[in-house]
Protein backbone atom coordinates (compact mmCIF):
# COMPACT_ATOMS: atom_id res chain seq x y z
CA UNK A 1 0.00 0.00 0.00
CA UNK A 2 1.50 3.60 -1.29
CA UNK A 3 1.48 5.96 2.23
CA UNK A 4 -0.86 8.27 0.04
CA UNK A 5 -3.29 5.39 0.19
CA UNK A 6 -2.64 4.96 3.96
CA UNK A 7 -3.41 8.34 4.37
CA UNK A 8 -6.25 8.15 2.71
CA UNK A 9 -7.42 5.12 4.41
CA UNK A 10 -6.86 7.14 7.74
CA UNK A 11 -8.43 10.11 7.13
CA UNK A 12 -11.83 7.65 6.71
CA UNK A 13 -11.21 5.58 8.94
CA UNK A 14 -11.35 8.44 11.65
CA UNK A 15 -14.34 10.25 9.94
CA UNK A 16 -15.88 6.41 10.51
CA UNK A 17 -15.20 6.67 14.26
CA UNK A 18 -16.46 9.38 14.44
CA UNK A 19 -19.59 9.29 12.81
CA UNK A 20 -20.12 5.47 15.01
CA UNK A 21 -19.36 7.70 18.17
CA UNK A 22 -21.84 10.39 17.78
CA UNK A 23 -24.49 7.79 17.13
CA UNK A 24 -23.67 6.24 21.10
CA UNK A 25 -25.18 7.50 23.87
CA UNK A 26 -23.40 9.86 26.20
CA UNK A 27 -23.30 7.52 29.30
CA UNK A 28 -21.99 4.82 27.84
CA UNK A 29 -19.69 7.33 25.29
CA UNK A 30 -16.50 6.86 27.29
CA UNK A 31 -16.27 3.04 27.76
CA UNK A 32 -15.53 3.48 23.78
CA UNK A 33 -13.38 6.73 22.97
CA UNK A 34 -9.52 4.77 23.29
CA UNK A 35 -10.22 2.23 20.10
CA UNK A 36 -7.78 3.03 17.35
CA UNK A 37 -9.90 1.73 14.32
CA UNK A 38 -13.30 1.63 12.89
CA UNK A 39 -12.84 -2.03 12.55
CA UNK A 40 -12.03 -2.47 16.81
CA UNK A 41 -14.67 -0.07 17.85
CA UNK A 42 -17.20 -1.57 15.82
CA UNK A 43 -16.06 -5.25 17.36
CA UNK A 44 -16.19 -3.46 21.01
CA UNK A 45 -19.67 -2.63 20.53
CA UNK A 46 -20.65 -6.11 19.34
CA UNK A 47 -18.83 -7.47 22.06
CA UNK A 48 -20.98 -5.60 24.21
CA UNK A 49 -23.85 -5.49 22.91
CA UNK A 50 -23.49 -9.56 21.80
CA UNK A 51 -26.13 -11.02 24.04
CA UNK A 52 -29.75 -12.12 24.07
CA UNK A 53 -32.51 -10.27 25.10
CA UNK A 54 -34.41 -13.15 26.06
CA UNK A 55 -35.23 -13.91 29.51
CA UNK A 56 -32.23 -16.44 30.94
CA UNK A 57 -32.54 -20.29 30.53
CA UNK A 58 -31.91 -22.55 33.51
């Protein structure tokens, strides 16, 4: 990959990030502002937000 591309790649990736973190709510906003890439923020959240809404089996 040419650094322009890189560059390129960066400057989206971080208007990305951004846009994901002004959809979040503000008290859960912080748990979420250190990730370094679209790609890990967007994992963070699933891993989060992974589990069933169904009422627990036993």
């Amino acid at each position: 990959m040419k650094i322009e591309d890189f560059e390129q790649w960066q400057k989206v990736d971080s208007m990305v990030i951004s846009w994901i973190l002004n959809s979040i709510s503000k008290e859960i906003l912080e748990a979420f502002l250190y990730t370094t890439t679209s790609h890990e923020l967007w994992e963070e959240l699933a891993q989060c937000f992974r589990g069933s809404n169904g009422p627990p089996i036993y």
